[in-house]
PDB file of N, CA and C in Angstrom:
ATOM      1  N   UNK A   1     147.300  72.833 107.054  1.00  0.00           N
ATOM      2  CA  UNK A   1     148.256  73.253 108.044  1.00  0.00           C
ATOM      3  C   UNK A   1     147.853  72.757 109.430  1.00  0.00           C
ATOM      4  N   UNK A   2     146.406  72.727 110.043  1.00  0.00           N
ATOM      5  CA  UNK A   2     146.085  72.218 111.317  1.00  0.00           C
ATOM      6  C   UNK A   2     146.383  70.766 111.034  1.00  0.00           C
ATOM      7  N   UNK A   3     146.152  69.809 110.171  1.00  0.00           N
ATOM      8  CA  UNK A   3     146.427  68.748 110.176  1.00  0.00           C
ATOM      9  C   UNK A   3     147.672  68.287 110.310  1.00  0.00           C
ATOM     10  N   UNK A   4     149.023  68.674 109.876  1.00  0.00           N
ATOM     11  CA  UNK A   4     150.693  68.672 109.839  1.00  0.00           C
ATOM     12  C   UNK A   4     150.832  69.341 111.191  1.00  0.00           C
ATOM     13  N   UNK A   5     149.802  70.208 112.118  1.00  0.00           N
ATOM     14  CA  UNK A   5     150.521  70.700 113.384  1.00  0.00           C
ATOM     15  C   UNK A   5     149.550  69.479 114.282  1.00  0.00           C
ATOM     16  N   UNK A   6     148.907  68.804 113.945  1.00  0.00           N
ATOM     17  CA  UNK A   6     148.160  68.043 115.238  1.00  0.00           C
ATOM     18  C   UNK A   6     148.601  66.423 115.388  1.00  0.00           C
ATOM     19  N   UNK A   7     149.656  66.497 113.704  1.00  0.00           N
ATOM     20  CA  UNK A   7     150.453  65.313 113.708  1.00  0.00           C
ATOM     21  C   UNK A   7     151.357  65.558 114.360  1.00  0.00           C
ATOM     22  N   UNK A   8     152.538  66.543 114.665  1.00  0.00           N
ATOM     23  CA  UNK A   8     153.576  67.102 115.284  1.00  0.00           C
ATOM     24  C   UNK A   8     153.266  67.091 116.947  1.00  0.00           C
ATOM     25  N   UNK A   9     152.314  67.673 117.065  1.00  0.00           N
ATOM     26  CA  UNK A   9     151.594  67.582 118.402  1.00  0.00           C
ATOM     27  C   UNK A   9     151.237  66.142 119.010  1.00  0.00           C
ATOM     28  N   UNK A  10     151.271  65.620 117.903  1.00  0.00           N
ATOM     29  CA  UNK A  10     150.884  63.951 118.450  1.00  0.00           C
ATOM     30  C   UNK A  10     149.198  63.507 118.600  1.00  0.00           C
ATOM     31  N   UNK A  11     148.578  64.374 117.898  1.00  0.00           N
ATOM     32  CA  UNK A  11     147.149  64.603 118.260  1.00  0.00           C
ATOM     33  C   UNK A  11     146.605  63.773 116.651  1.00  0.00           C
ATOM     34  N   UNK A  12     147.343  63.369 116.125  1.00  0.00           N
ATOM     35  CA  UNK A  12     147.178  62.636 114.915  1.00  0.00           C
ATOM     36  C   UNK A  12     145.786  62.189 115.420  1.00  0.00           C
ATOM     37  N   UNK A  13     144.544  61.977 114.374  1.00  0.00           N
ATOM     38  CA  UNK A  13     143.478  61.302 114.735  1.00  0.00           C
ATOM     39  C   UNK A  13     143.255  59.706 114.797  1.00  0.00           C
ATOM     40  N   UNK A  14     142.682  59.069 116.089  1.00  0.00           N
ATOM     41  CA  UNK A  14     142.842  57.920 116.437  1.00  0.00           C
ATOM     42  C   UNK A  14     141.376  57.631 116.404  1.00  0.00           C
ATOM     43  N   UNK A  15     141.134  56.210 116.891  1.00  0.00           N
ATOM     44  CA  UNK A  15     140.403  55.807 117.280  1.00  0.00           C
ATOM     45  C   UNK A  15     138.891  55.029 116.359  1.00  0.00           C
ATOM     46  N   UNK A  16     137.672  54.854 116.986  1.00  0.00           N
ATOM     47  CA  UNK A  16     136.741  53.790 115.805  1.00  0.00           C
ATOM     48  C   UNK A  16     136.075  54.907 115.045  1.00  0.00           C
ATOM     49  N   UNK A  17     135.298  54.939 113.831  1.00  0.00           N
ATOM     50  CA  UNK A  17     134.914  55.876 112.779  1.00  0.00           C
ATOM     51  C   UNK A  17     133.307  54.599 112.568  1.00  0.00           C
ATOM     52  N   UNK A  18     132.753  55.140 112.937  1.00  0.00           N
ATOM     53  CA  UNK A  18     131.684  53.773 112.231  1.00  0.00           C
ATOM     54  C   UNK A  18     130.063  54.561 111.369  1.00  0.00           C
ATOM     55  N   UNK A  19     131.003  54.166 110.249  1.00  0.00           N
ATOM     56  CA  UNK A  19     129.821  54.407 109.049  1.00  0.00           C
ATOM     57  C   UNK A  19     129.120  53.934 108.435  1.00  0.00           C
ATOM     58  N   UNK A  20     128.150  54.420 108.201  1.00  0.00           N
ATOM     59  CA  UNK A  20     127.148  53.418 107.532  1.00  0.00           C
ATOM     60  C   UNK A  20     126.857  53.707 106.289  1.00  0.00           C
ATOM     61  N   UNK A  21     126.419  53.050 105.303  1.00  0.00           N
ATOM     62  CA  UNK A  21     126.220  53.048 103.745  1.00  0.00           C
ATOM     63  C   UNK A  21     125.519  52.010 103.054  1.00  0.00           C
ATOM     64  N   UNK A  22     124.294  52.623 101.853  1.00  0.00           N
ATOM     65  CA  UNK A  22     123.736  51.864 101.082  1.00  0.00           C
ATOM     66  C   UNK A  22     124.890  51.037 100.458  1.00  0.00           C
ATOM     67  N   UNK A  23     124.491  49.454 100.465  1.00  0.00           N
ATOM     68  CA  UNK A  23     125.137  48.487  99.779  1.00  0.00           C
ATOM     69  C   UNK A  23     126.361  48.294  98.704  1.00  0.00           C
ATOM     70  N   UNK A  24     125.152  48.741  97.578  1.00  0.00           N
ATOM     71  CA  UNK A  24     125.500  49.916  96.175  1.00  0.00           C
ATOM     72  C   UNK A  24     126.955  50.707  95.836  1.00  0.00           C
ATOM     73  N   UNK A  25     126.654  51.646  97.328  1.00  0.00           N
ATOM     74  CA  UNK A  25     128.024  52.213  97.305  1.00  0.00           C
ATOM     75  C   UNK A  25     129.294  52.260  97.913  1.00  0.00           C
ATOM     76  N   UNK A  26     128.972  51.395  99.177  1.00  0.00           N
ATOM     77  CA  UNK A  26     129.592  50.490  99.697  1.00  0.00           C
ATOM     78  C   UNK A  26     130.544  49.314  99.261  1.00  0.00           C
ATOM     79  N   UNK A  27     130.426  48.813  98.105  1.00  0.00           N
ATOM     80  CA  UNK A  27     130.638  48.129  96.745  1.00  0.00           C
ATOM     81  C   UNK A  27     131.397  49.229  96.117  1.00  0.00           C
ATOM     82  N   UNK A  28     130.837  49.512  95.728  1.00  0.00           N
ATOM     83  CA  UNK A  28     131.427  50.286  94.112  1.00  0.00           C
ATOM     84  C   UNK A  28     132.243  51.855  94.534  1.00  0.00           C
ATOM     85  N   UNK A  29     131.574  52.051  95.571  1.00  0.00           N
ATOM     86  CA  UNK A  29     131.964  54.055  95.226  1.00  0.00           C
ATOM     87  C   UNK A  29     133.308  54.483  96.614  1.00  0.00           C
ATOM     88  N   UNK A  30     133.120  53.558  97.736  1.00  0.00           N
ATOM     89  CA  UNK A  30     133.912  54.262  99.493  1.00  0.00           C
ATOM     90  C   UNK A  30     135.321  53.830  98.941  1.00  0.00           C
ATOM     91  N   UNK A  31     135.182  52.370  98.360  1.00  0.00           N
ATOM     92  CA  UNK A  31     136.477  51.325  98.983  1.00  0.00           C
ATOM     93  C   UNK A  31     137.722  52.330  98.830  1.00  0.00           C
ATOM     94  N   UNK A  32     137.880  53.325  97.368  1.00  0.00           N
ATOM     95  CA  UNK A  32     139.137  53.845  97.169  1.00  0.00           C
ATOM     96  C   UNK A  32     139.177  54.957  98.335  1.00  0.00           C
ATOM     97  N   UNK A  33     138.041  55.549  98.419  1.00  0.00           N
ATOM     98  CA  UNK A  33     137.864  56.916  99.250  1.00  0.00           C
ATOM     99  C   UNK A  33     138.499  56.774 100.919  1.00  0.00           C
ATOM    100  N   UNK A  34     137.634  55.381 101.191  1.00  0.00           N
ATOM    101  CA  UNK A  34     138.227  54.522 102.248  1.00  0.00           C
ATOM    102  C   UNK A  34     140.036  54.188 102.512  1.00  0.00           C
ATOM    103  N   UNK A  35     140.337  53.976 101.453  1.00  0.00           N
ATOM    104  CA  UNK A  35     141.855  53.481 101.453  1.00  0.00           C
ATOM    105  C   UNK A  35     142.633  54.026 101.683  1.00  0.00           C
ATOM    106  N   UNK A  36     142.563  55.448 100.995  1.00  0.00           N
ATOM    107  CA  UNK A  36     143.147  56.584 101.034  1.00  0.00           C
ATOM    108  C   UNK A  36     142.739  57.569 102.552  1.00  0.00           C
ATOM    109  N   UNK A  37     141.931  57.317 102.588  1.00  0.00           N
ATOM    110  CA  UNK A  37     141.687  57.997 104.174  1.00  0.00           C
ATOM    111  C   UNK A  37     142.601  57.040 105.202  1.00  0.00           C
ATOM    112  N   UNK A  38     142.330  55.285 105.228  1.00  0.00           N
ATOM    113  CA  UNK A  38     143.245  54.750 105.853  1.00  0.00           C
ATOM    114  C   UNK A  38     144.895  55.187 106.058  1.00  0.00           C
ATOM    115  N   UNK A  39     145.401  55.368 104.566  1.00  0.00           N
ATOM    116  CA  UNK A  39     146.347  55.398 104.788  1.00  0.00           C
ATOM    117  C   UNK A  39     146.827  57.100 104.871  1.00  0.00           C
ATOM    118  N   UNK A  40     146.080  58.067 104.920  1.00  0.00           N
ATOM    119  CA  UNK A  40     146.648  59.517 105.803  1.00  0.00           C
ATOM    120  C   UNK A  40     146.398  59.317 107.302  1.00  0.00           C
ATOM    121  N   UNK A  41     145.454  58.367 107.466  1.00  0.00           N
ATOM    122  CA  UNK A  41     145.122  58.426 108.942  1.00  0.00           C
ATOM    123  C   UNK A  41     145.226  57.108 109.435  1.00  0.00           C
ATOM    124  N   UNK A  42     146.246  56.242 110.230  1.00  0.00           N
ATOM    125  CA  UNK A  42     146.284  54.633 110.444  1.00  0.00           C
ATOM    126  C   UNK A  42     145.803  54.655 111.364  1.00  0.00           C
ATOM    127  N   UNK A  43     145.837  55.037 112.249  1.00  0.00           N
ATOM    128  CA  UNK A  43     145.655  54.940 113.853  1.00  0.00           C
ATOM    129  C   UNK A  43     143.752  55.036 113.803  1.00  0.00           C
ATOM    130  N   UNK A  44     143.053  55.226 112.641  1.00  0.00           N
ATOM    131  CA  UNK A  44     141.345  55.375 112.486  1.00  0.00           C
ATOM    132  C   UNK A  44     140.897  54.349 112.152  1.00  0.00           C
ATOM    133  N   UNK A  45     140.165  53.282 112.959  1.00  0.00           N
ATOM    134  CA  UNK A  45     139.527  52.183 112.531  1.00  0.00           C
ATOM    135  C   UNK A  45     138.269  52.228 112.129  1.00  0.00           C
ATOM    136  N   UNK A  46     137.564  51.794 111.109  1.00  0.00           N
ATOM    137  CA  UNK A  46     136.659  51.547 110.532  1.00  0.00           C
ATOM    138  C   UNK A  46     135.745  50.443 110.890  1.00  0.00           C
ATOM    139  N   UNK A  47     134.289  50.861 110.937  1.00  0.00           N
ATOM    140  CA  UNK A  47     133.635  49.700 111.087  1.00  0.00           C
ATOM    141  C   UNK A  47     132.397  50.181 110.214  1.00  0.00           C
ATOM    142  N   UNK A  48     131.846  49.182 109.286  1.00  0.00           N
ATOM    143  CA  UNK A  48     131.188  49.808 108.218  1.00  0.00           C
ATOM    144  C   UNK A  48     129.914  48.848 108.240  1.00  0.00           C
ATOM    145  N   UNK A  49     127.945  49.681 108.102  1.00  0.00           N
ATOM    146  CA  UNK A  49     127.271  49.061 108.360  1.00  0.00           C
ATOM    147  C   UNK A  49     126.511  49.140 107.060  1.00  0.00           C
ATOM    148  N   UNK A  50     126.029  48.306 106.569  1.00  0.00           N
ATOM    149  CA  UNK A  50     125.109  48.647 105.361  1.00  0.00           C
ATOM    150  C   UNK A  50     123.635  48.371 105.328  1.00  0.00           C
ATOM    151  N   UNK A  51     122.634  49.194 104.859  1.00  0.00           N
ATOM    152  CA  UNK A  51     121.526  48.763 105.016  1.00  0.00           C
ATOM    153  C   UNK A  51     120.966  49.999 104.216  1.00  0.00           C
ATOM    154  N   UNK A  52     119.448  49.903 104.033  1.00  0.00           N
ATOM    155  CA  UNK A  52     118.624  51.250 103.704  1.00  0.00           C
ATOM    156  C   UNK A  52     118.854  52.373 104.318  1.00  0.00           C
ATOM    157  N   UNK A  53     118.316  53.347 103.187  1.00  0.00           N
ATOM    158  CA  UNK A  53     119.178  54.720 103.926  1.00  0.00           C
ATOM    159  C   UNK A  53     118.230  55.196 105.443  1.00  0.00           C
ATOM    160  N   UNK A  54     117.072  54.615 105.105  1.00  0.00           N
ATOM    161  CA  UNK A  54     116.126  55.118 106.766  1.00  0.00           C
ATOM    162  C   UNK A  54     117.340  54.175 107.918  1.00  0.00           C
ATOM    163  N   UNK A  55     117.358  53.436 107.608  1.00  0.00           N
ATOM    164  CA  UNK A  55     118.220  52.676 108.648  1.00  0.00           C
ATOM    165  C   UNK A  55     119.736  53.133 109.096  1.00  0.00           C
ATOM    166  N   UNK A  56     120.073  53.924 108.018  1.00  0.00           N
ATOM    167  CA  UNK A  56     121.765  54.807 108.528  1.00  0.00           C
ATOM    168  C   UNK A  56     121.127  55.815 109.107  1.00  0.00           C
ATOM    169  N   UNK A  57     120.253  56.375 108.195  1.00  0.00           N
ATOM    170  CA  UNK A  57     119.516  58.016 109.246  1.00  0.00           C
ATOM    171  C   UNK A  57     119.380  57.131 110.493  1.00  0.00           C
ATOM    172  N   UNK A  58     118.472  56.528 111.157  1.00  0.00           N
ATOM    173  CA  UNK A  58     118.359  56.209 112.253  1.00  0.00           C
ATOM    174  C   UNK A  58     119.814  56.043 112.989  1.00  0.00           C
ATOM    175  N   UNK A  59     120.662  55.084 112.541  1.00  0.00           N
ATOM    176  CA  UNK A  59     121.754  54.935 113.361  1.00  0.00           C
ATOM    177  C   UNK A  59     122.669  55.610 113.188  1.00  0.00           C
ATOM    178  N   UNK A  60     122.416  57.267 112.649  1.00  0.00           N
ATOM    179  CA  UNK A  60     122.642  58.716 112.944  1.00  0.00           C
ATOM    180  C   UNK A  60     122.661  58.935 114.133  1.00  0.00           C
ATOM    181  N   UNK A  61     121.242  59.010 114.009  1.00  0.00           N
ATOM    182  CA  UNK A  61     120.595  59.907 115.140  1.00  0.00           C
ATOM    183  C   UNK A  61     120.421  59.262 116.477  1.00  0.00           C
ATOM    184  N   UNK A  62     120.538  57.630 116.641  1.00  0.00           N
ATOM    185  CA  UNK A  62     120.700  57.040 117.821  1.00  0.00           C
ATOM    186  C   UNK A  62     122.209  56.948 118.025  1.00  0.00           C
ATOM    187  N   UNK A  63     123.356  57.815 117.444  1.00  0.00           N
ATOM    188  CA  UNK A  63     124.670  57.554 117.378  1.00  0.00           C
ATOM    189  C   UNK A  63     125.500  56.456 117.446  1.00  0.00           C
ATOM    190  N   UNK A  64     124.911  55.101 116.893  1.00  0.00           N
ATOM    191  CA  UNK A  64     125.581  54.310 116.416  1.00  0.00           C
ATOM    192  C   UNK A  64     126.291  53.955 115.345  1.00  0.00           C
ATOM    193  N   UNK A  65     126.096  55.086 114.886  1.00  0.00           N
ATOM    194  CA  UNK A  65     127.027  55.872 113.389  1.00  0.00           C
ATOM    195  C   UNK A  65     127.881  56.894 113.598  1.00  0.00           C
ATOM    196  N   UNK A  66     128.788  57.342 113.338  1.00  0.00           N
ATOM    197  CA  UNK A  66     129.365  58.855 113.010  1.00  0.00           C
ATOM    198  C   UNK A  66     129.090  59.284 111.850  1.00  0.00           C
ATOM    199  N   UNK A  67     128.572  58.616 110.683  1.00  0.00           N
ATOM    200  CA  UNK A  67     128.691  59.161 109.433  1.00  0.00           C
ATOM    201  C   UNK A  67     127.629  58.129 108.627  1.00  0.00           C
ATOM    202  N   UNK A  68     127.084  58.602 107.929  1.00  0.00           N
ATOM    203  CA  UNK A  68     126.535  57.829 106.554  1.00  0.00           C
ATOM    204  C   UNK A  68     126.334  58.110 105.406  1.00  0.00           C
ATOM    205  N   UNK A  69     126.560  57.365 104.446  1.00  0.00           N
ATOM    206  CA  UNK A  69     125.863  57.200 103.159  1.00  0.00           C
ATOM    207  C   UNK A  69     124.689  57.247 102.783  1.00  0.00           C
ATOM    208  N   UNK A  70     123.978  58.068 102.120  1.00  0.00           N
ATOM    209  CA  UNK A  70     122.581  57.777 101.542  1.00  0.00           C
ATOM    210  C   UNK A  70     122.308  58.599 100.294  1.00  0.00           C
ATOM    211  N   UNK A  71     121.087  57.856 100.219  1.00  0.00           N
ATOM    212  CA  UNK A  71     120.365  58.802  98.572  1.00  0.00           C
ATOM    213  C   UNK A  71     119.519  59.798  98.916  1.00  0.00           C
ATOM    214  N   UNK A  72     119.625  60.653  97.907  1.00  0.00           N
ATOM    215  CA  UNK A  72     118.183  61.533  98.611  1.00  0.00           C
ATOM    216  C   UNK A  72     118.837  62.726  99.412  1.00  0.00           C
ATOM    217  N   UNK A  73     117.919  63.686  99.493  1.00  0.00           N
ATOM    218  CA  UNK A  73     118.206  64.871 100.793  1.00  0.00           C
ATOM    219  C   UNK A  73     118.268  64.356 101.428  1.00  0.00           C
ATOM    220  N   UNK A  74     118.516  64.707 102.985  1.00  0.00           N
ATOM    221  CA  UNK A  74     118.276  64.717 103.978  1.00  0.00           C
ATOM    222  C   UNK A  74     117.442  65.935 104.783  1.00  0.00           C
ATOM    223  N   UNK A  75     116.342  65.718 105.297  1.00  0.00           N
ATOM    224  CA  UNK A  75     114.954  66.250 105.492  1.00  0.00           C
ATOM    225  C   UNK A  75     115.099  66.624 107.177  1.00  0.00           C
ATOM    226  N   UNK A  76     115.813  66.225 107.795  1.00  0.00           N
ATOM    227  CA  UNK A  76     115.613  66.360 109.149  1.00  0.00           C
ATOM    228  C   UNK A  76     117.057  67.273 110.268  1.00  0.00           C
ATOM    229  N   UNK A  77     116.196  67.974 111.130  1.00  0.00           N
ATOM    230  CA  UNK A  77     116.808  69.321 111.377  1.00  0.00           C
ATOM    231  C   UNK A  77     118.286  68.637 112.179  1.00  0.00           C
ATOM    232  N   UNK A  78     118.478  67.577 112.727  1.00  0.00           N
ATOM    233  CA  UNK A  78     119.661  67.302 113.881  1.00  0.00           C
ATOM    234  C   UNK A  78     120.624  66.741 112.714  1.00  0.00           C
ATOM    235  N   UNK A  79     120.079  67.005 111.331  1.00  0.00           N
ATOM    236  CA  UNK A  79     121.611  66.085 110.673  1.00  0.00           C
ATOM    237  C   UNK A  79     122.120  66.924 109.810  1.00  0.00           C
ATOM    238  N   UNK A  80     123.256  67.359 109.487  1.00  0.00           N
ATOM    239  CA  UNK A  80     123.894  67.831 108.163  1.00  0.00           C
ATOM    240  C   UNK A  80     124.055  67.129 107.277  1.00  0.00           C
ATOM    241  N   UNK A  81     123.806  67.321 105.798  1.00  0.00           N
ATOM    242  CA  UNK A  81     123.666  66.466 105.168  1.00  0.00           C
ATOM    243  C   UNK A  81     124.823  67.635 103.691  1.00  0.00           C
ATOM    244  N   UNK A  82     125.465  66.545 103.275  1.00  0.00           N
ATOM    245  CA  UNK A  82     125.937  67.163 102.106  1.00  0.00           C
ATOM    246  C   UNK A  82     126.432  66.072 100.711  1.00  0.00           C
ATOM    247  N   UNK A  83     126.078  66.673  99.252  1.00  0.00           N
ATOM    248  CA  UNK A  83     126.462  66.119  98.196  1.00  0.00           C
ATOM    249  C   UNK A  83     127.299  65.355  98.202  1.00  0.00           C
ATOM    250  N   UNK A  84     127.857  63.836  98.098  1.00  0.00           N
ATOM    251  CA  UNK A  84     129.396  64.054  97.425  1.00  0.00           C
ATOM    252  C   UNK A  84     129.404  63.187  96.022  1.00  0.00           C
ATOM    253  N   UNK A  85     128.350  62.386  96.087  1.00  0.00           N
ATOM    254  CA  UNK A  85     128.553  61.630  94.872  1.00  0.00           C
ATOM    255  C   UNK A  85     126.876  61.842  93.677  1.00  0.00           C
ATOM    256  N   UNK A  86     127.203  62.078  92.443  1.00  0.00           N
ATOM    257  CA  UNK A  86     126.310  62.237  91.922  1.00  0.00           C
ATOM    258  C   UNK A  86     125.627  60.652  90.566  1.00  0.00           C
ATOM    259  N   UNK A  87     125.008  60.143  90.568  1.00  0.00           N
ATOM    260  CA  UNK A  87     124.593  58.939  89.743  1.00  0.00           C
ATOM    261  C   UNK A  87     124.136  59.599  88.525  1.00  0.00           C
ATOM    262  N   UNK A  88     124.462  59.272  87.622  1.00  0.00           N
ATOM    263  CA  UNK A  88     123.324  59.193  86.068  1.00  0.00           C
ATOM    264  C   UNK A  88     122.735  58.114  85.486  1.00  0.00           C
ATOM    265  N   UNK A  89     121.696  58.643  85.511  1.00  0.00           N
ATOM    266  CA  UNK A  89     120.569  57.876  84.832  1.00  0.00           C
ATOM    267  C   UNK A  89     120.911  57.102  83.814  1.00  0.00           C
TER     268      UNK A  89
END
């Protein structure tokens, strides 16, 4: 419901999104997740960085990211970190 009133409002979300992500899943796992976010939200540009996951944590926390991909917890107190994709062995 906030989302259908901030489109009405004109507050639709704009602007650059720049995430970062292991290779791996970058490849195989965002592109649909990606597409579909494109197309509820056009006006959100993407700019997507790939590298090791110490290297997205870092460009976390120096905010040259809004968002990343990685494996593993996340161990450190300035980041939220949550599940979304699970691998099997």
């Amino acid at each position: 419901m906030d989302e259908a009133r901030s489109v009405v409002a004109g507050d639709e979300p704009q602007g650059l999104f720049s995430l970062g992500s292991l290779e791996s899943t970058a490849a195989v796992r965002i592109p649909a997740t990606l597409a579909e976010f494109n197309r509820r939200y056009p006006k959100i540009q993407f700019s997507l960085s790939t590298g090791p996951s110490g290297t997205m944590l870092d460009g976390v926390l120096e905010g040259k990211l809004n968002a990343a991909f990685i494996d593993g917890p996340i161990n450190h107190t300035a980041i939220d970190g949550i599940p979304v994709y699970r691998e099997e062995l």
